[in-house]
PDB file of N, CA and C in Angstrom:
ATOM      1  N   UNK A   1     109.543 -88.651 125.402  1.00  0.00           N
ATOM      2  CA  UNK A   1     110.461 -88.045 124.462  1.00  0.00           C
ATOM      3  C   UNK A   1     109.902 -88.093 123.043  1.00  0.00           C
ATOM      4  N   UNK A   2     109.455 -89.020 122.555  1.00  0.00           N
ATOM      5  CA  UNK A   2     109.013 -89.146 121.641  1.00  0.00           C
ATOM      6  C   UNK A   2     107.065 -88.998 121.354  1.00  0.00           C
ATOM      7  N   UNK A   3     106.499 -88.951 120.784  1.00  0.00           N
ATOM      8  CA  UNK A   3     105.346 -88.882 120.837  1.00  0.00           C
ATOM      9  C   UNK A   3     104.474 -89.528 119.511  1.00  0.00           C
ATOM     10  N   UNK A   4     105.154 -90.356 118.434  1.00  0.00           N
ATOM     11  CA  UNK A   4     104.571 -91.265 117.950  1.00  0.00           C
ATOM     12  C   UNK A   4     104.138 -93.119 118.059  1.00  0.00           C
ATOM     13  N   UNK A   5     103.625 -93.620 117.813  1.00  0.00           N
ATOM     14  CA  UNK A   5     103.219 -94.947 118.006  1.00  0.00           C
ATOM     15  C   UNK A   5     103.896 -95.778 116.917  1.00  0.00           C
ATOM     16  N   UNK A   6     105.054 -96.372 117.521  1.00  0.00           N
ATOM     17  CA  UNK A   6     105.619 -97.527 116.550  1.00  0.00           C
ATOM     18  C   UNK A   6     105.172 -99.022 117.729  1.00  0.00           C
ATOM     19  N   UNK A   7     105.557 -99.647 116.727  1.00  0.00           N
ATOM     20  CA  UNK A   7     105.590-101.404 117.018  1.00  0.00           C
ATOM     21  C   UNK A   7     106.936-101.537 118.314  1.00  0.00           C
ATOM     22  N   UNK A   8     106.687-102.459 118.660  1.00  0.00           N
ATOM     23  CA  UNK A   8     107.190-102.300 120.058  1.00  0.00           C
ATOM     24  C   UNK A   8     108.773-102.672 119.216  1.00  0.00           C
ATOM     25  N   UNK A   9     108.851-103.540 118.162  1.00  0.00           N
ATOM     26  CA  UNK A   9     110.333-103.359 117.669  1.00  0.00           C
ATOM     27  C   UNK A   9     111.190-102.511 117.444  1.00  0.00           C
ATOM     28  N   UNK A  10     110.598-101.188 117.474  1.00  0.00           N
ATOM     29  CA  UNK A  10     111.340 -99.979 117.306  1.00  0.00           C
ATOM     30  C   UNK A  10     111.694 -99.083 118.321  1.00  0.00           C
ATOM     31  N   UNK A  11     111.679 -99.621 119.399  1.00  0.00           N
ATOM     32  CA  UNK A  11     112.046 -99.238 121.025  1.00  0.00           C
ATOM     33  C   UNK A  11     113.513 -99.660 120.854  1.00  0.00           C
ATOM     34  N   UNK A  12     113.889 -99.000 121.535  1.00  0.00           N
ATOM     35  CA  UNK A  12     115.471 -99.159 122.245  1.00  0.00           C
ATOM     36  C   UNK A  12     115.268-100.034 123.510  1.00  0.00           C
ATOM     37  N   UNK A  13     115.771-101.083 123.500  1.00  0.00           N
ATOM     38  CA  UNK A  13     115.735-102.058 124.616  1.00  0.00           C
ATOM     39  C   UNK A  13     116.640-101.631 125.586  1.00  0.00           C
ATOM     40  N   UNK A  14     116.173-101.758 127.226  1.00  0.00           N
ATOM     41  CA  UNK A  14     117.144-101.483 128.222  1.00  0.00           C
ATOM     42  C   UNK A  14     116.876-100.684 128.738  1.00  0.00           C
ATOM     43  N   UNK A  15     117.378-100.381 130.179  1.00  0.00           N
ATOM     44  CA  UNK A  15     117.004 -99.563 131.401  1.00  0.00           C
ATOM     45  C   UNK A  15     117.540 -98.512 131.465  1.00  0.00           C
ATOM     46  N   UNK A  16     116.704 -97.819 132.261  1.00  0.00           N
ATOM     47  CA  UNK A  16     117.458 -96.177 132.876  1.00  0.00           C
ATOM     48  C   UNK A  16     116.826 -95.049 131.366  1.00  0.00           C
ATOM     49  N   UNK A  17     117.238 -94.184 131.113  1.00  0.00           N
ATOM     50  CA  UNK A  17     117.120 -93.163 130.193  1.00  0.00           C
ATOM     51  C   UNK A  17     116.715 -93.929 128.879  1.00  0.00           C
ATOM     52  N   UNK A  18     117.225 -94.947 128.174  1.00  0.00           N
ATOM     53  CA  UNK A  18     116.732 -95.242 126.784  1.00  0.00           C
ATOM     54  C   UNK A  18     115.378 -96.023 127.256  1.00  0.00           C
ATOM     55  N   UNK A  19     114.705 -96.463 128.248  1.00  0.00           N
ATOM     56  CA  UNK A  19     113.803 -97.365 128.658  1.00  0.00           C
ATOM     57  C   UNK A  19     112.323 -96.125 127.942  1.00  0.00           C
ATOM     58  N   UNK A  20     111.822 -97.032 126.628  1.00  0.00           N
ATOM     59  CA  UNK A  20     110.741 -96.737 125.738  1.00  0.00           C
ATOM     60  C   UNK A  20     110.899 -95.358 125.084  1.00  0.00           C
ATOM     61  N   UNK A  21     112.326 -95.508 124.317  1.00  0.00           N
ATOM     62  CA  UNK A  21     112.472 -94.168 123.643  1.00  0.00           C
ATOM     63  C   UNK A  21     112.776 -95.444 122.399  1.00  0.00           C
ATOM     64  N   UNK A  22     112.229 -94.698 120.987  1.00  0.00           N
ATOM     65  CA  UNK A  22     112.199 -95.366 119.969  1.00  0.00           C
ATOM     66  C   UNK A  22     113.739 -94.997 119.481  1.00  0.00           C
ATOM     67  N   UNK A  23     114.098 -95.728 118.696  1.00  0.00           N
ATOM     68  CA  UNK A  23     115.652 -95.643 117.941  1.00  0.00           C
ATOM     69  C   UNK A  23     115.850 -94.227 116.933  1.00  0.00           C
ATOM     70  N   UNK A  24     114.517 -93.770 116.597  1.00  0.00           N
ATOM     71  CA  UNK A  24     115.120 -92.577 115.919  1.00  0.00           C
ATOM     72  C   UNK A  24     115.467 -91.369 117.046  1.00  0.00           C
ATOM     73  N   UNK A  25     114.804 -91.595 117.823  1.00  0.00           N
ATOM     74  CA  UNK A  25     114.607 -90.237 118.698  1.00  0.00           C
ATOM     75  C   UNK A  25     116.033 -90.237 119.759  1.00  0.00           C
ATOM     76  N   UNK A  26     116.299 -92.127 119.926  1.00  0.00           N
ATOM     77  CA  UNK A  26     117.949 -92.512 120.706  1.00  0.00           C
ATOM     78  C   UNK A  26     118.996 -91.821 119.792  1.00  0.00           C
ATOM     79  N   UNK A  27     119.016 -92.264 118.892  1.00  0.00           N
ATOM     80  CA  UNK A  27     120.027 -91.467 117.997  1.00  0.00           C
ATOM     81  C   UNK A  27     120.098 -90.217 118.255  1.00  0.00           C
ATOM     82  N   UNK A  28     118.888 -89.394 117.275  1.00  0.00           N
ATOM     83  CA  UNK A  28     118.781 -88.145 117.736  1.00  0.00           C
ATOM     84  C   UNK A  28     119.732 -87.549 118.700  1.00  0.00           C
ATOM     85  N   UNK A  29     119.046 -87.758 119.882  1.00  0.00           N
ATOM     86  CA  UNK A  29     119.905 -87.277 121.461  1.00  0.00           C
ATOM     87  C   UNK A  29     120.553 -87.659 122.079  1.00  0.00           C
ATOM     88  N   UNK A  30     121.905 -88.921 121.120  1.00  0.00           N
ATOM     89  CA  UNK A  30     122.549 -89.290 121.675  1.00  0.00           C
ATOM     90  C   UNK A  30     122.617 -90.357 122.590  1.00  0.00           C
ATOM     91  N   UNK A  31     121.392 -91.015 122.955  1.00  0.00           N
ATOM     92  CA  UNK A  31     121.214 -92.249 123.944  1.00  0.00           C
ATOM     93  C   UNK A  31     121.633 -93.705 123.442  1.00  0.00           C
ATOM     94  N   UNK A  32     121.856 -93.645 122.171  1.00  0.00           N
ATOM     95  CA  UNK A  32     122.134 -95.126 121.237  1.00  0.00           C
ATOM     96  C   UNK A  32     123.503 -94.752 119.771  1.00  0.00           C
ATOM     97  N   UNK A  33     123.875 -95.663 119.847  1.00  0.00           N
ATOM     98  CA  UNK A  33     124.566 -95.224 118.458  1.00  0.00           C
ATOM     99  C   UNK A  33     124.270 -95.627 117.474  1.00  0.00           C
ATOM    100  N   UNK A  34     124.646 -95.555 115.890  1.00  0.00           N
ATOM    101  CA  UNK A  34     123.455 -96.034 114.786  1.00  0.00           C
ATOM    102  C   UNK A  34     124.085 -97.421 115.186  1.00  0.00           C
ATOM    103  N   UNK A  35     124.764 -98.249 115.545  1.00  0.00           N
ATOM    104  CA  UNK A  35     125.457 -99.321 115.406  1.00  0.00           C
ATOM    105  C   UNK A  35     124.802-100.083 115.915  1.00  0.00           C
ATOM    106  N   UNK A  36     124.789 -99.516 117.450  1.00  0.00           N
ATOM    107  CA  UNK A  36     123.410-100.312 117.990  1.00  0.00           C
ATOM    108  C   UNK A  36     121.523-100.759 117.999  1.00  0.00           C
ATOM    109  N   UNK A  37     121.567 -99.913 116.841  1.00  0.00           N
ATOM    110  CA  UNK A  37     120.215 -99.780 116.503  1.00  0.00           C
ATOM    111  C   UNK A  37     120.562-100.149 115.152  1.00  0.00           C
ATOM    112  N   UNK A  38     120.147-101.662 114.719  1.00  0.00           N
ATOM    113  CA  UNK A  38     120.047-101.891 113.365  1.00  0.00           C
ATOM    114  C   UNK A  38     118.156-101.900 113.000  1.00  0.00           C
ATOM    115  N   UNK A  39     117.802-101.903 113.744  1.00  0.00           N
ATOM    116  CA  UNK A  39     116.183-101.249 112.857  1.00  0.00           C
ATOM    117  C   UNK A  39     115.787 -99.956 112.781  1.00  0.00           C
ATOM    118  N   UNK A  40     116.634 -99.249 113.168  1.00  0.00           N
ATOM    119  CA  UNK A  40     116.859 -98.093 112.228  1.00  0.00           C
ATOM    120  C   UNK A  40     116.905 -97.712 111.115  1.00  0.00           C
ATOM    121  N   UNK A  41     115.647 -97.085 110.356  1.00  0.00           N
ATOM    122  CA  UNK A  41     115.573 -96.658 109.067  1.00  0.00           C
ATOM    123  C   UNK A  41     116.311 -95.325 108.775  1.00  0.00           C
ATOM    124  N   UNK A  42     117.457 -95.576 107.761  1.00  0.00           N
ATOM    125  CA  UNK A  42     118.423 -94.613 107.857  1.00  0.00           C
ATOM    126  C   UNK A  42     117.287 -93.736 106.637  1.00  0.00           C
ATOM    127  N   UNK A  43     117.975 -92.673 106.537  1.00  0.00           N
ATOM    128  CA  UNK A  43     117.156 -91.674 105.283  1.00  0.00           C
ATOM    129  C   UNK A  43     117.196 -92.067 103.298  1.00  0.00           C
ATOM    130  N   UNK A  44     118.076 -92.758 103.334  1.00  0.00           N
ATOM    131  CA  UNK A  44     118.821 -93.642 102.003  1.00  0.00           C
ATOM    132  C   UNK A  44     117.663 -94.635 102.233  1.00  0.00           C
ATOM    133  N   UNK A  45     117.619 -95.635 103.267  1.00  0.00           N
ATOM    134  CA  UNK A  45     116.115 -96.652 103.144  1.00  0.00           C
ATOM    135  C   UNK A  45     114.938 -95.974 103.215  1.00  0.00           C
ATOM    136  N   UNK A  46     114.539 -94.962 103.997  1.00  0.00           N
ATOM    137  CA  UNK A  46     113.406 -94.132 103.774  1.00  0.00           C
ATOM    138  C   UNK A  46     113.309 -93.833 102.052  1.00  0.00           C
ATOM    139  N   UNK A  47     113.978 -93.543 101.677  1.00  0.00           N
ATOM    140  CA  UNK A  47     113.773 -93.168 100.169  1.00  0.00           C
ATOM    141  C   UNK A  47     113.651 -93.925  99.124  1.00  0.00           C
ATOM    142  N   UNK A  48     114.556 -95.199  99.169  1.00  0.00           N
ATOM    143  CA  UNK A  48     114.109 -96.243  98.919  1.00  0.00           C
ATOM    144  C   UNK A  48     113.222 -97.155  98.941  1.00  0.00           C
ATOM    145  N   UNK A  49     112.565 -97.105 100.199  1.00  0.00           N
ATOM    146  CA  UNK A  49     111.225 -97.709  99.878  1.00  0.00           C
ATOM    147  C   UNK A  49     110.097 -96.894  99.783  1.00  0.00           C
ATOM    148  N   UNK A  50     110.358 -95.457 100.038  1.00  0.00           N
ATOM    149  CA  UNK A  50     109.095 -94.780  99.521  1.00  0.00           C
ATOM    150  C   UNK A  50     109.084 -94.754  97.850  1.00  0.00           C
ATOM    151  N   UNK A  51     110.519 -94.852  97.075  1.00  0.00           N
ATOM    152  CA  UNK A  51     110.165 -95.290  95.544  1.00  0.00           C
ATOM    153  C   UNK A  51     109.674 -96.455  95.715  1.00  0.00           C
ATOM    154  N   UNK A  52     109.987 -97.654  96.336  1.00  0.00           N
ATOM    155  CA  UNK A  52     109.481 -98.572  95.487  1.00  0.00           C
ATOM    156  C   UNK A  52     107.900 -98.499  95.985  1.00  0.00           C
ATOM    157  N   UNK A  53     107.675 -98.650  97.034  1.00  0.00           N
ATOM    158  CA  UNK A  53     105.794 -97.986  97.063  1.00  0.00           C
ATOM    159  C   UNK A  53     105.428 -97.250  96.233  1.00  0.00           C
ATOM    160  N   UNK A  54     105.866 -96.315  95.638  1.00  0.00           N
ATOM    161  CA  UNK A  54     105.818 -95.176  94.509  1.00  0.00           C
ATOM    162  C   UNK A  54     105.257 -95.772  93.094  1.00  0.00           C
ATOM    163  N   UNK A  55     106.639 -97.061  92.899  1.00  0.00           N
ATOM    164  CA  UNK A  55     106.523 -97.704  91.578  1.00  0.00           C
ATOM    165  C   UNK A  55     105.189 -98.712  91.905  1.00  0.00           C
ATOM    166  N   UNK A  56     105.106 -99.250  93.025  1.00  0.00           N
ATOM    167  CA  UNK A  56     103.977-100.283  92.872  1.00  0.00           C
ATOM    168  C   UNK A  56     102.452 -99.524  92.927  1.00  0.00           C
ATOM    169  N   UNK A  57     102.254 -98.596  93.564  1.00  0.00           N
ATOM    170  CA  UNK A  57     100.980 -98.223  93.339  1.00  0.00           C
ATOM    171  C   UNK A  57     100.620 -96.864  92.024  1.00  0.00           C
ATOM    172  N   UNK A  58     101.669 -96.327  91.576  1.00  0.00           N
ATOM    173  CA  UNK A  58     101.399 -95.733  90.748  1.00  0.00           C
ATOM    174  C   UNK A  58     100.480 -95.787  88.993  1.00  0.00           C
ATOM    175  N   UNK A  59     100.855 -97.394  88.821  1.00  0.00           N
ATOM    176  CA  UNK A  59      99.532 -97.531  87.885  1.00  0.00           C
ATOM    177  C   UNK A  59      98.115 -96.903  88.430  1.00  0.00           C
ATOM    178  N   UNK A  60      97.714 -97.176  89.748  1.00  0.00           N
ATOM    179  CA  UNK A  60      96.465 -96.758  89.885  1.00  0.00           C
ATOM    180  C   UNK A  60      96.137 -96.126  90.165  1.00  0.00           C
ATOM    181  N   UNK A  61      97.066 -94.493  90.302  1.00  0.00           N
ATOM    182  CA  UNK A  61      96.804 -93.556  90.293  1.00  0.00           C
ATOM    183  C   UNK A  61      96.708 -93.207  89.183  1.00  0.00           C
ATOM    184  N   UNK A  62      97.136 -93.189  88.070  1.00  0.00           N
ATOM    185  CA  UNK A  62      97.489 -92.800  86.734  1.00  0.00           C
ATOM    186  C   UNK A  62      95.839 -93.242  85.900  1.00  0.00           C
ATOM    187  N   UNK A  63      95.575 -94.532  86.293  1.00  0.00           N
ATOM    188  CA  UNK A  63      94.257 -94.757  85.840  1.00  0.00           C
ATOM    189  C   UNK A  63      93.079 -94.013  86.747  1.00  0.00           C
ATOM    190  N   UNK A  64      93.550 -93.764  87.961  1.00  0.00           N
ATOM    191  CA  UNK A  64      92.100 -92.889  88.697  1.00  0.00           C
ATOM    192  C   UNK A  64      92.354 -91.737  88.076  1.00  0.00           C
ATOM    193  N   UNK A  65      93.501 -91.091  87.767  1.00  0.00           N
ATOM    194  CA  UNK A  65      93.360 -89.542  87.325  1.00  0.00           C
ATOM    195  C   UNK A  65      93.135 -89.819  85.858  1.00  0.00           C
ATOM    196  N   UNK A  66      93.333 -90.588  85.388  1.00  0.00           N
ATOM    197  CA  UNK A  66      92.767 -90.389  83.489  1.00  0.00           C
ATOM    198  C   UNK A  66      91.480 -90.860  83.854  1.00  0.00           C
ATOM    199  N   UNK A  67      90.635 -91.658  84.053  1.00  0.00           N
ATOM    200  CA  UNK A  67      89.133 -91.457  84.583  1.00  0.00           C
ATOM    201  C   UNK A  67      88.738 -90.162  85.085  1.00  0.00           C
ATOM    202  N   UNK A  68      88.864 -89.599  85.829  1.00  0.00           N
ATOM    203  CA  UNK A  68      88.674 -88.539  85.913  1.00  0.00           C
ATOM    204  C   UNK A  68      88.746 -87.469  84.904  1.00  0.00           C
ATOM    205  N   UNK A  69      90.244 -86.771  84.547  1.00  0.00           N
ATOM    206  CA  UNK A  69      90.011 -86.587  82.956  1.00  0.00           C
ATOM    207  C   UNK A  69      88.703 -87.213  82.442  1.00  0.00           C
ATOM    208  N   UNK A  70      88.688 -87.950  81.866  1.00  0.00           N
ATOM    209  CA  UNK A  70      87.440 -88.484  80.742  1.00  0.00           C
ATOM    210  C   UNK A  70      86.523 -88.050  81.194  1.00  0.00           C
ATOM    211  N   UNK A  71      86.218 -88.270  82.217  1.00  0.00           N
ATOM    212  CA  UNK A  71      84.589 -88.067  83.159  1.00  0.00           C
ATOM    213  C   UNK A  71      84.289 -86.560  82.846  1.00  0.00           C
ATOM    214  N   UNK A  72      85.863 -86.012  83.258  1.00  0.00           N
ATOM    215  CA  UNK A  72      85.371 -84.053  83.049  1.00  0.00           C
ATOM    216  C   UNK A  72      86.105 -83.552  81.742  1.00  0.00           C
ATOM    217  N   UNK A  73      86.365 -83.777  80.977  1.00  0.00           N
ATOM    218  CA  UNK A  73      86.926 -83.279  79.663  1.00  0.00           C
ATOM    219  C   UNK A  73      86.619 -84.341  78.752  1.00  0.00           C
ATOM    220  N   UNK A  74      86.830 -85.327  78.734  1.00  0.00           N
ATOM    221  CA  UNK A  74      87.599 -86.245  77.994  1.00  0.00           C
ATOM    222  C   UNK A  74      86.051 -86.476  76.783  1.00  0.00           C
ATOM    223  N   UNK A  75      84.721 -86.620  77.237  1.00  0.00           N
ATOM    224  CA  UNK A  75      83.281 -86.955  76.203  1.00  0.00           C
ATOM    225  C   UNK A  75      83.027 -86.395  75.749  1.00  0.00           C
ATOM    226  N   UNK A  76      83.358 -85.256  75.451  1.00  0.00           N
ATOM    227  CA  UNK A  76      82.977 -84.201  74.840  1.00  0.00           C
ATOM    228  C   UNK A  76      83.585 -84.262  73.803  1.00  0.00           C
ATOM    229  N   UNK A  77      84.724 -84.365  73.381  1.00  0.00           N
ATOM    230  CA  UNK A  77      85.582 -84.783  72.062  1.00  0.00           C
ATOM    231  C   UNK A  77      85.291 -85.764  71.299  1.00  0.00           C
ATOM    232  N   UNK A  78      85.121 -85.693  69.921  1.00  0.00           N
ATOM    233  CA  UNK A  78      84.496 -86.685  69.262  1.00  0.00           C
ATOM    234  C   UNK A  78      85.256 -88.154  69.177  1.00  0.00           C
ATOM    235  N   UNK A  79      86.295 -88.060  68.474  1.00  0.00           N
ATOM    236  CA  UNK A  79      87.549 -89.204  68.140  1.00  0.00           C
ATOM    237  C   UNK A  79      88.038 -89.608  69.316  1.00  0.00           C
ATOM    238  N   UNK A  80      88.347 -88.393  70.097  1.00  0.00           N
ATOM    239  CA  UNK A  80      89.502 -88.645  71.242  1.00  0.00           C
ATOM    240  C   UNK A  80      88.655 -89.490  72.230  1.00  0.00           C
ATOM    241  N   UNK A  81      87.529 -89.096  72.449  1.00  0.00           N
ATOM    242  CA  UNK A  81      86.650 -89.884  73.798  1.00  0.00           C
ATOM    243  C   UNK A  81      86.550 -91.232  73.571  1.00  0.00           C
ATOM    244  N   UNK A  82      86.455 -92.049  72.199  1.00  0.00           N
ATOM    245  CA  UNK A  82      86.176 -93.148  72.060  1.00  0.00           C
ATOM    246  C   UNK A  82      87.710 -93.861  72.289  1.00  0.00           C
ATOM    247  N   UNK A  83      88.773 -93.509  71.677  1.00  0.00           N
ATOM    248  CA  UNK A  83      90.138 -94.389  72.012  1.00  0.00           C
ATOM    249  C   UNK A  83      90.496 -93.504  73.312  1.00  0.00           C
ATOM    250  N   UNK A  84      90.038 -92.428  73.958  1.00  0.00           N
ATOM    251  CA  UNK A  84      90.791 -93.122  75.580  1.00  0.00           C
ATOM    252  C   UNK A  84      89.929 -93.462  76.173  1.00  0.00           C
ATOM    253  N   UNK A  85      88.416 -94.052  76.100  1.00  0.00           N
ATOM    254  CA  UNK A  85      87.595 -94.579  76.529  1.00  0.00           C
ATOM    255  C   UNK A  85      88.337 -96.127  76.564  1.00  0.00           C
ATOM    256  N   UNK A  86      89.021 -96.530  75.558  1.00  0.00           N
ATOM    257  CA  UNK A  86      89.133 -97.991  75.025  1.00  0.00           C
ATOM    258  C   UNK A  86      90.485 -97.955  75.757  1.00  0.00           C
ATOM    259  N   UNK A  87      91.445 -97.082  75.648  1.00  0.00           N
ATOM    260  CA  UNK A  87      92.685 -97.200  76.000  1.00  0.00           C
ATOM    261  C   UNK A  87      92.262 -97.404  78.070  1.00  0.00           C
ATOM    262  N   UNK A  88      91.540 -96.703  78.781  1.00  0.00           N
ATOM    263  CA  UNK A  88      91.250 -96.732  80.255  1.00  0.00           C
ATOM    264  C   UNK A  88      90.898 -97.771  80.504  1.00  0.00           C
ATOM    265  N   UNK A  89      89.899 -98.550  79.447  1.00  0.00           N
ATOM    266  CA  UNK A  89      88.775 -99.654  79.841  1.00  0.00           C
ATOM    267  C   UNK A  89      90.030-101.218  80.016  1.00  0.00           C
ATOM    268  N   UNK A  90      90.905-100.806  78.910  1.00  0.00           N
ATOM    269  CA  UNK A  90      91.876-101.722  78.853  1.00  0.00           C
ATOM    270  C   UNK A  90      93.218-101.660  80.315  1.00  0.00           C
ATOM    271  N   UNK A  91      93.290-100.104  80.350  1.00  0.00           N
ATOM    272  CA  UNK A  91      94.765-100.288  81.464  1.00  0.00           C
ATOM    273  C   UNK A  91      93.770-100.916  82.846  1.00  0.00           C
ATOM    274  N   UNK A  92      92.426-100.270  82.767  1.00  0.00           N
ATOM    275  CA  UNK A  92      91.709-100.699  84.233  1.00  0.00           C
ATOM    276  C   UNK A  92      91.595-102.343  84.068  1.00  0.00           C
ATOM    277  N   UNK A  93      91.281-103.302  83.478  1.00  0.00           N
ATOM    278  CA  UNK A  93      91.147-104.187  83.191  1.00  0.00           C
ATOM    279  C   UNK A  93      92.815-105.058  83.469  1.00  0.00           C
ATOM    280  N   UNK A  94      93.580-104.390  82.950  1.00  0.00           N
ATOM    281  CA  UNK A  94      95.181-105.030  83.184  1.00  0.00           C
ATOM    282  C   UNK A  94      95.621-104.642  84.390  1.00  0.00           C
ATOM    283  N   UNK A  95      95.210-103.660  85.089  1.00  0.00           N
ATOM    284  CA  UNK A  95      96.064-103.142  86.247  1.00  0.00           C
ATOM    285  C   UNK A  95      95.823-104.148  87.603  1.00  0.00           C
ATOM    286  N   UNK A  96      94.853-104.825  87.736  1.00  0.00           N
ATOM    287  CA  UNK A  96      95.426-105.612  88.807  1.00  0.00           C
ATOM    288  C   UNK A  96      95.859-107.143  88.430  1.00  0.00           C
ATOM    289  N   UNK A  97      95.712-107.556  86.869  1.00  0.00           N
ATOM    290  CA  UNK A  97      96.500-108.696  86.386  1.00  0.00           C
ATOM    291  C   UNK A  97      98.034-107.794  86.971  1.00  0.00           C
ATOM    292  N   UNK A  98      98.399-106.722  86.775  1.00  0.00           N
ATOM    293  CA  UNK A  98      99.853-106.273  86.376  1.00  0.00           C
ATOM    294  C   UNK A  98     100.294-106.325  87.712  1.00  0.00           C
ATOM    295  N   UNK A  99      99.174-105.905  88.766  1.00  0.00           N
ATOM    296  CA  UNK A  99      99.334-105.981  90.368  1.00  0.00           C
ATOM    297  C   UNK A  99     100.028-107.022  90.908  1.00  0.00           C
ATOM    298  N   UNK A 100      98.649-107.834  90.482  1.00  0.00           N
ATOM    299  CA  UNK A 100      99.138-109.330  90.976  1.00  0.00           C
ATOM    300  C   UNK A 100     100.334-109.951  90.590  1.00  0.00           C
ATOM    301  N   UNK A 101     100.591-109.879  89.513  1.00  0.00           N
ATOM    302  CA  UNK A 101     101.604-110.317  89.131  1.00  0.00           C
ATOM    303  C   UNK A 101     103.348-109.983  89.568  1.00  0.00           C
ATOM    304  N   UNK A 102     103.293-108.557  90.339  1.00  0.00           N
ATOM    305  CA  UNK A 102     104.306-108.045  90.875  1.00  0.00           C
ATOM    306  C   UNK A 102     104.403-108.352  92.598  1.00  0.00           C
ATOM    307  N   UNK A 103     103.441-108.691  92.635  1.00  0.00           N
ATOM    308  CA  UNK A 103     103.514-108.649  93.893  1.00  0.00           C
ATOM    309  C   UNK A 103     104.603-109.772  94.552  1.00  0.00           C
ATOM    310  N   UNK A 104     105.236-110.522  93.557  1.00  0.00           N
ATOM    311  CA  UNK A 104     106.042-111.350  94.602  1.00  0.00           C
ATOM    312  C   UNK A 104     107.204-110.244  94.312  1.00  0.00           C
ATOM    313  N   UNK A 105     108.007-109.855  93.428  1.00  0.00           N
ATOM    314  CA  UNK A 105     108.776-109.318  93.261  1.00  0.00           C
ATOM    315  C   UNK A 105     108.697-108.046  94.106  1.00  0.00           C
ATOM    316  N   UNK A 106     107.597-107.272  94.459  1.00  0.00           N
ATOM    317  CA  UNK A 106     107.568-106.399  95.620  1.00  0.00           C
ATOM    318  C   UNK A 106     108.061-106.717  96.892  1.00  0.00           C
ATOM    319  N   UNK A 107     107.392-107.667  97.294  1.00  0.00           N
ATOM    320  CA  UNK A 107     107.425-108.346  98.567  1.00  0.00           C
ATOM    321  C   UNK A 107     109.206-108.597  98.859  1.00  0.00           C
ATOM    322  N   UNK A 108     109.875-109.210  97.665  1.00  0.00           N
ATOM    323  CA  UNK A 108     111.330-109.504  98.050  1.00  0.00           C
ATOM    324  C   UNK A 108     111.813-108.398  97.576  1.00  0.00           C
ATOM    325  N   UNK A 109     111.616-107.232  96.891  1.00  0.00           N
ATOM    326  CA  UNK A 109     112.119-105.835  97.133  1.00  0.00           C
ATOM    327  C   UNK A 109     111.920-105.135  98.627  1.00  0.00           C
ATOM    328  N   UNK A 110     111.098-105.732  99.192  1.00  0.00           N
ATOM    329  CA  UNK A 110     110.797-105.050 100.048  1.00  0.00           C
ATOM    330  C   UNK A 110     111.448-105.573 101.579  1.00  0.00           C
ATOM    331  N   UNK A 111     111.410-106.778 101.265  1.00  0.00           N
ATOM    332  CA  UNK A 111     112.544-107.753 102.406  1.00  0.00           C
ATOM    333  C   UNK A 111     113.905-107.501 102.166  1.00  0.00           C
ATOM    334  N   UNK A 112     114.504-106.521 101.196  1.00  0.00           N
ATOM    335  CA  UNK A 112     115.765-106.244 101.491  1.00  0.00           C
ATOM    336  C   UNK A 112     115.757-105.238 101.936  1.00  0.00           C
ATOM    337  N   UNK A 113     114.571-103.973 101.936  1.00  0.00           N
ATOM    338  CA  UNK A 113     114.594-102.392 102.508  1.00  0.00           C
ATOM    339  C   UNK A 113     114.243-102.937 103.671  1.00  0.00           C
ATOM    340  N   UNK A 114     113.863-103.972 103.990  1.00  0.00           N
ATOM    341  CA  UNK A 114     113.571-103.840 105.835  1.00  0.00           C
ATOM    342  C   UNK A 114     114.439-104.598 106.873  1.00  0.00           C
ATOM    343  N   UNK A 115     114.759-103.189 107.791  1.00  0.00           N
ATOM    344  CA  UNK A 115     115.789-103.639 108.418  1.00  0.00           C
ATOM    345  C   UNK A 115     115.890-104.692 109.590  1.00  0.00           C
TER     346      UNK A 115
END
């Protein structure tokens, strides 16, 4: 019925018809109710933790794409190349102090999105 690979926690436990159908796909067609499936990621937690993944890795996208910038626009400018040269050298330099430093607060953001 289903055709992706989850962790065996996301099976619907029990015989006959729900036997190795995952909880989204039970719902789906009726084989489970949400009640009975609490590791069920409703669409409200899907969204929720795709922001907070969002907020935690987005510094380092922001610094790979302004590197970039610089690399292809950014040296050629006289004034401007030297302070966002200084301004990159600095966020790259802070961004995994800023990492590390979140990471506990991720981790227990993230133990309340998981069900």
């Amino acid at each position: 019925m289903c055709t992706q690979n989850y962790p065996l926690n996301q099976f619907v436990t029990g015989n006959g018809p729900r036997y190795q159908v995952c909880v989204r796909c039970a719902v789906e067609n009726g084989l489970a109710d949400r009640e009975d499936t609490p590791q069920l990621y409703s669409d409200d937690l899907v969204r929720a933790r795709f922001s907070l993944f969002t907020r935690r890795y987005r510094i380092w996208f922001f610094i790979l794409f302004g590197w970039t910038l610089y690399f292809s626009f950014g040296r050629g400018i006289e004034v401007w190349s030297t302070i966002l040269f200084l301004v990159l050298l600095l966020c790259t330099l802070a961004a995994p102090v800023l990492h590390f430093l979140g990471s506990t607060r991720f981790n227990a953001e993230l133990a309340k999105l998981t069900p």
